[in-house]
Protein backbone atom coordinates (compact mmCIF):
# COMPACT_ATOMS: atom_id res chain seq x y z
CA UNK A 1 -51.95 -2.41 61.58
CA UNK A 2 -48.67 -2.74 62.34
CA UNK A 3 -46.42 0.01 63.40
CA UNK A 4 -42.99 -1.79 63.41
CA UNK A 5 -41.18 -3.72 60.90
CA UNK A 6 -38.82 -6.65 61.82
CA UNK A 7 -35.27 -6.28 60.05
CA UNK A 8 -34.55 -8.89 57.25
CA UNK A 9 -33.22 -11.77 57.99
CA UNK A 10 -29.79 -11.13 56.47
CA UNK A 11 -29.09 -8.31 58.51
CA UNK A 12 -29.95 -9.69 62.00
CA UNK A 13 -27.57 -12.36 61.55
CA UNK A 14 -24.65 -10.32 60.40
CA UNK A 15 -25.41 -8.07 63.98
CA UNK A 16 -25.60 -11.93 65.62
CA UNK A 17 -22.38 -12.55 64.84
CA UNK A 18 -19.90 -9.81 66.11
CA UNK A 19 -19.42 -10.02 69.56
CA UNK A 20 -18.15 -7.30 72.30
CA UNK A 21 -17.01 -7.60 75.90
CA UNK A 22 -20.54 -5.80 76.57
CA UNK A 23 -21.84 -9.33 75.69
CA UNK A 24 -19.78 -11.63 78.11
CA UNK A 25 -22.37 -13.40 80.70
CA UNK A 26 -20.62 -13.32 83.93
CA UNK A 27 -17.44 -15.51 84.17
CA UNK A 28 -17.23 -16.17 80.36
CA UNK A 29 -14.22 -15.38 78.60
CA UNK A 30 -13.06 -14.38 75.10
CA UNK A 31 -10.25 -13.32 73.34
CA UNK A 32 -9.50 -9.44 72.47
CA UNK A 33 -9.74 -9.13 68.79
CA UNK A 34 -9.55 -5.78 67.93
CA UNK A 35 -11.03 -2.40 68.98
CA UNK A 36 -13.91 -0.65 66.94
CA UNK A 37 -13.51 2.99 67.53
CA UNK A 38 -10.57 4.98 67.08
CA UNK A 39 -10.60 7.63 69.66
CA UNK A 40 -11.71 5.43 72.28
CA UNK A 41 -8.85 2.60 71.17
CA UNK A 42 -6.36 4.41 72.64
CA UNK A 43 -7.73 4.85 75.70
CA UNK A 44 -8.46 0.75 76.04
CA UNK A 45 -5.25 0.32 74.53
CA UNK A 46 -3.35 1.93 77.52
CA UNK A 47 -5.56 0.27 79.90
CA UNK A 48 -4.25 -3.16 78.69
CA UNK A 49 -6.91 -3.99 76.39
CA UNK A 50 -4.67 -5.47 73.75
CA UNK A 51 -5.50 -7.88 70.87
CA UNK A 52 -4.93 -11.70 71.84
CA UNK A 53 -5.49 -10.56 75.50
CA UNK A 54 -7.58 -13.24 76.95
CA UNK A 55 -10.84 -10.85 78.63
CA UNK A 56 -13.06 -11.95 81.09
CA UNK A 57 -16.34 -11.05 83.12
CA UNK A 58 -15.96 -10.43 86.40
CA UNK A 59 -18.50 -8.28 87.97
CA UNK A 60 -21.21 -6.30 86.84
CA UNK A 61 -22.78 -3.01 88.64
CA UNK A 62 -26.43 -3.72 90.20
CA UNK A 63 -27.92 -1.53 86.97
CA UNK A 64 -25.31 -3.12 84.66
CA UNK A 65 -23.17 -0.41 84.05
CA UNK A 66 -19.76 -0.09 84.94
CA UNK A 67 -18.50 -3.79 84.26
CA UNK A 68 -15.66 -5.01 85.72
CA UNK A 69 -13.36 -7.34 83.70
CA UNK A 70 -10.28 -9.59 84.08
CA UNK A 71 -7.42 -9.47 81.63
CA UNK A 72 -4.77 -11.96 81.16
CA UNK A 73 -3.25 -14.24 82.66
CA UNK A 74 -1.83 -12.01 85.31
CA UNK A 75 -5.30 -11.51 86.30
CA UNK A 76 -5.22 -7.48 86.03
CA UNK A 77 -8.95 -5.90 86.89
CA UNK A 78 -10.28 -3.40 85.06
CA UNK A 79 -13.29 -1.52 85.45
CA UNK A 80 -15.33 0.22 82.11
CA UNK A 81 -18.43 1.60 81.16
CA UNK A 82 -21.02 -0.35 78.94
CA UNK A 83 -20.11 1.77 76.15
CA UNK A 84 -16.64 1.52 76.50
CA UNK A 85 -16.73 -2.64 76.55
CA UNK A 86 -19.32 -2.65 73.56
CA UNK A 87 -15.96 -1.19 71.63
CA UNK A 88 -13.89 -4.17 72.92
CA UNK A 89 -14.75 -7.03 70.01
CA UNK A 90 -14.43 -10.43 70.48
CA UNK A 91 -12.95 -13.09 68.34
CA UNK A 92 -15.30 -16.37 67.61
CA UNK A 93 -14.31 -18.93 69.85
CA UNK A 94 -16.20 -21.66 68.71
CA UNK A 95 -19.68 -22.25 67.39
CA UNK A 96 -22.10 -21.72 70.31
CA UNK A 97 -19.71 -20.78 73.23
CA UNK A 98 -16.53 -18.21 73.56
CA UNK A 99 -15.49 -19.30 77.27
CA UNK A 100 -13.59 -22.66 76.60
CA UNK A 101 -10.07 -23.50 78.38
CA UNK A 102 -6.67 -25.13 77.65
């Protein structure tokens, strides 16, 4: 008997696709697409977490949470909580991998 039920399919690879800063491995990049909640956008948004920023993972906390990331080219640091990156999303860089370089 089983007591949990996989989701469909269809649905787990819609969630596959959309990717936050929360999901950088450490020293992959990506590119800031846009920012998911509103209240919290501001905040980023101040903090230089703007869209076609270039993001990367720097450093991560021994129990994963705060993470510290690099933005720009001017190489600014910036420290956030889990929650606060998983709002940072990601534009698709390329089929497999978001951490190429020109």
């Amino acid at each position: 008997m089983a007591l949990f039920r996989r989701s469909s399919p269809v649905v787990a690879a819609g969630a596959a696709t959309r990717r936050t800063a929360k999901d950088l491995r450490l020293g992959e990049t990506g590119t800031i697409c846009c920012l998911e909640d509103p209240e919290m956008a501001l905040k980023l948004l101040e903090m230089g977490c703007v869209p076609g920023v270039k993001v990367r993972l720097s450093g991560r906390a021994p129990l994963g949470d705060p993470l510290m990331l690099v933005l720009g080219d001017q190489e600014y640091t910036l420290s956030v909580r889990a929650s606060e990156a998983a709002n940072i999303l990601l534009k698709e860089e390329g089929a497999a991998h978001g951490g190429g370089s020109k």
